[in-house]
Protein backbone atom coordinates (compact mmCIF):
# COMPACT_ATOMS: atom_id res chain seq x y z
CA UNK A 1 129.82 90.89 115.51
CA UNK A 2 133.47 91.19 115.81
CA UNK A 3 135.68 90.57 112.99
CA UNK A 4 139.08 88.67 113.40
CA UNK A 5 142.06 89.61 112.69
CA UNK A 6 143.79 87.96 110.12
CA UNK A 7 147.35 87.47 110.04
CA UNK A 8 149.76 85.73 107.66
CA UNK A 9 151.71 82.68 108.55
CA UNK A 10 155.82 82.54 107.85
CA UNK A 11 154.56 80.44 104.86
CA UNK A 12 152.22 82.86 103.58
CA UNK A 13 149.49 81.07 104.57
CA UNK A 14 146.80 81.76 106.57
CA UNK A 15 146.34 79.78 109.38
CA UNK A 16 144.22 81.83 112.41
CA UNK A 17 140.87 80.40 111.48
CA UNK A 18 138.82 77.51 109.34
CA UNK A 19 137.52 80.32 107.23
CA UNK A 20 141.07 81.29 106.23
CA UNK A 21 142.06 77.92 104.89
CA UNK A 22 139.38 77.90 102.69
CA UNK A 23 140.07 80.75 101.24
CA UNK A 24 143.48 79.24 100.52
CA UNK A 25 142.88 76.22 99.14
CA UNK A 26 146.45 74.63 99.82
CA UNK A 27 147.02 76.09 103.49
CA UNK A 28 147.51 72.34 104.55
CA UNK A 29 149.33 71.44 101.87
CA UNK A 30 151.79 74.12 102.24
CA UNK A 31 151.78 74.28 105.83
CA UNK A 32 152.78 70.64 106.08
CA UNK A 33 155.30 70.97 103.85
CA UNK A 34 156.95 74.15 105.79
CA UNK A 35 156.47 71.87 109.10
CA UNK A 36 158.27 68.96 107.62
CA UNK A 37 161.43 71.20 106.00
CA UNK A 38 161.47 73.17 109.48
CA UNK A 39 161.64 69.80 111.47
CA UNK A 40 164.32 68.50 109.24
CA UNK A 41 166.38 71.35 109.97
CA UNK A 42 165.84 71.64 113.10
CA UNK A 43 166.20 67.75 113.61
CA UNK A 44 169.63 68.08 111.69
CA UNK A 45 170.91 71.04 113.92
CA UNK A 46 170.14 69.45 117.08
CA UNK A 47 170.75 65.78 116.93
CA UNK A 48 173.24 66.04 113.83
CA UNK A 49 176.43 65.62 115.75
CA UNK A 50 175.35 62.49 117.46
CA UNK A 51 173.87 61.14 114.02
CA UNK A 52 177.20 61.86 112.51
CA UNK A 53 179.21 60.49 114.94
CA UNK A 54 176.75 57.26 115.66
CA UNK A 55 175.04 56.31 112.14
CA UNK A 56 172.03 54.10 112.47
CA UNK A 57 173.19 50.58 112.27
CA UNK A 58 171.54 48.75 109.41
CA UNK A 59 170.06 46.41 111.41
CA UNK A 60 167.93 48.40 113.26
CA UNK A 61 164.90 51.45 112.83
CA UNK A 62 166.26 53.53 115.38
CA UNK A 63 169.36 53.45 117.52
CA UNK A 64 169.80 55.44 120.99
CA UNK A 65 172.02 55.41 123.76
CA UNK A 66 169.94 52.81 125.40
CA UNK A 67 170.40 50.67 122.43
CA UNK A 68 174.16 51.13 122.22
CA UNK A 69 174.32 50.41 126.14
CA UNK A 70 172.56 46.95 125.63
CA UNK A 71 174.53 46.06 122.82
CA UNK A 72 177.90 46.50 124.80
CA UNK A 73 176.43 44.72 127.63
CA UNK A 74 175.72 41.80 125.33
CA UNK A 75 179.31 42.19 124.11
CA UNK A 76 180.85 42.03 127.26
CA UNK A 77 178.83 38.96 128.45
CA UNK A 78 179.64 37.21 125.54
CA UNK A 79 182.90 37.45 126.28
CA UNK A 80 182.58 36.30 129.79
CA UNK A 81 180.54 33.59 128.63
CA UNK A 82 182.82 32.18 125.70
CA UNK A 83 186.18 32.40 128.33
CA UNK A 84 184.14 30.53 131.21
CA UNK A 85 183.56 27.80 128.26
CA UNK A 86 187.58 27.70 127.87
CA UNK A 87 188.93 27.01 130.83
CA UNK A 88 188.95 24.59 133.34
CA UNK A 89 188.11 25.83 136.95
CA UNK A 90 188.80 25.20 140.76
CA UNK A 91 185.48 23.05 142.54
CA UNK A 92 183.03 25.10 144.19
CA UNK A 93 184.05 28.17 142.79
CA UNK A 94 181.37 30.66 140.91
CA UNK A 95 183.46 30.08 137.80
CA UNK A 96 182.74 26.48 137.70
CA UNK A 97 179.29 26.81 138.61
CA UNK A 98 178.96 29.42 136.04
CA UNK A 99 180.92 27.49 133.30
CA UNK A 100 178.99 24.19 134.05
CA UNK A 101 175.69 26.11 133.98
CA UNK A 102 176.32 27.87 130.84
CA UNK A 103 177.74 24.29 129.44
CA UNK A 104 174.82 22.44 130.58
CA UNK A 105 172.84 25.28 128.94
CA UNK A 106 174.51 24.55 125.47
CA UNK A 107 174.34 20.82 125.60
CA UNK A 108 171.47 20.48 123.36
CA UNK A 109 171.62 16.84 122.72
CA UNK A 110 171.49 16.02 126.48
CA UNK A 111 168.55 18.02 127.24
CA UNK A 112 167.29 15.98 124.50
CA UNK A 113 167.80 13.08 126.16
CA UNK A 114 166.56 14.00 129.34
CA UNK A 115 163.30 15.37 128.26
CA UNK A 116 161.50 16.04 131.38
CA UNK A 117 163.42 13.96 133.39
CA UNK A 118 164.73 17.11 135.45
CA UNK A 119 161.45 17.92 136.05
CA UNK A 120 159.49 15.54 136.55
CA UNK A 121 159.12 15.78 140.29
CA UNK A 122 158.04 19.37 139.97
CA UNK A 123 155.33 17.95 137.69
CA UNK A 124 154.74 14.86 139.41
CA UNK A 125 153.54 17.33 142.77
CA UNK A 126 151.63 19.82 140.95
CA UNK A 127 149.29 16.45 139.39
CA UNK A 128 148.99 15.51 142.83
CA UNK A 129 147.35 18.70 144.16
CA UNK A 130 143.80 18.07 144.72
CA UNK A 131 142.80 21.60 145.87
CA UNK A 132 142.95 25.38 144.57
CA UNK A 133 144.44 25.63 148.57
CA UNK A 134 146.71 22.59 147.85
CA UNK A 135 148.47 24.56 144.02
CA UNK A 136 148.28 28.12 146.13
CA UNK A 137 150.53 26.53 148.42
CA UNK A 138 152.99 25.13 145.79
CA UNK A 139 152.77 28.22 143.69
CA UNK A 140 154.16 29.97 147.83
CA UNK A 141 156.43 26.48 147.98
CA UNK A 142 158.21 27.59 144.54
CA UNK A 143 157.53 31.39 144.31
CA UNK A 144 160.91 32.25 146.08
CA UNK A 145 162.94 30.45 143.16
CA UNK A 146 161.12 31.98 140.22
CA UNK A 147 158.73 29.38 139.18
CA UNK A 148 154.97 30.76 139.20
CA UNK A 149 155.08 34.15 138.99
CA UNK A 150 155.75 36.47 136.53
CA UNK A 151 157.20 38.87 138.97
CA UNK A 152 157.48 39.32 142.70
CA UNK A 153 157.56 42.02 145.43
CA UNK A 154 159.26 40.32 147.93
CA UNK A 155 156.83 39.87 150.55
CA UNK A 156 154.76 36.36 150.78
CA UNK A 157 151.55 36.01 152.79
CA UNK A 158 150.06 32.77 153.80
């Protein structure tokens, strides 16, 4: 039978075979430890730049470009949003739609009042379906404005 050769890890430790950690008793102990410290250096040198220049927000565990990108997204719609609220706009236009929508979407007391009201056709024809043929055909009916499906493809079949 062949012997191994044994060699010594940066740390000392030897790490070629189960037979060598037992005969050091804190290989994984120490080789963990030499992981970790390398990884923190490492981690430091490569990404230390950006985590200097961008620190991690409080509010969040981690923080990436991604992250930053939806953030100044939200920003920038806010600020769309809030100036639609503002002004007064021309009929027809897509600024008055948009600024009536987003109105009508912060008027919490009227949708209060209205309860279903704004739906209650919608409801009123799905109760009246008597058939699993009769609600695949509303789920088609309704599919191309949103309602239904939790995603689409684009293509329908009947």
């Amino acid at each position: 039978m062949k012997m191994k050769n044994h060699s010594d890890d940066d740390d000392g430790s030897r790490s070629c075979c189960r037979s060598c950690s037992k005969i050091n008793p804190d290989f994984t102990k120490r080789t963990l430890i030499v992981q970790f410290v390398r990884k923190m250096i490492s981690t430091s040198f490569a990404t230390g730049g950006w985590q200097k220049n961008n620190p991690l927000p409080a509010a969040y565990s981690r923080f990436g470009s991604f992250d930053q990108l939806q953030e100044d997204n939200n920003k920038r719609i806010n600020t769309i949003l809030s100036e639609l609220q503002k002004k007064q706009y021309k009929n027809g236009t897509i600024e008055q739609k948009l600024s009536d929508f987003y109105k009508l979407a912060l008027d919490v007391d009227r949708r209060n009042k209205d309860g279903i009201a704004p739906v209650k056709n919608l409801l009123d024809e799905i109760e009246g379906a008597k058939s699993v043929k009769a609600l695949r055909d509303l789920q088609l009916k309704y599919a191309a404005q949103g309602y239904g499906v939790q995603f689409s493809s684009g293509f329908w079949r009947r």
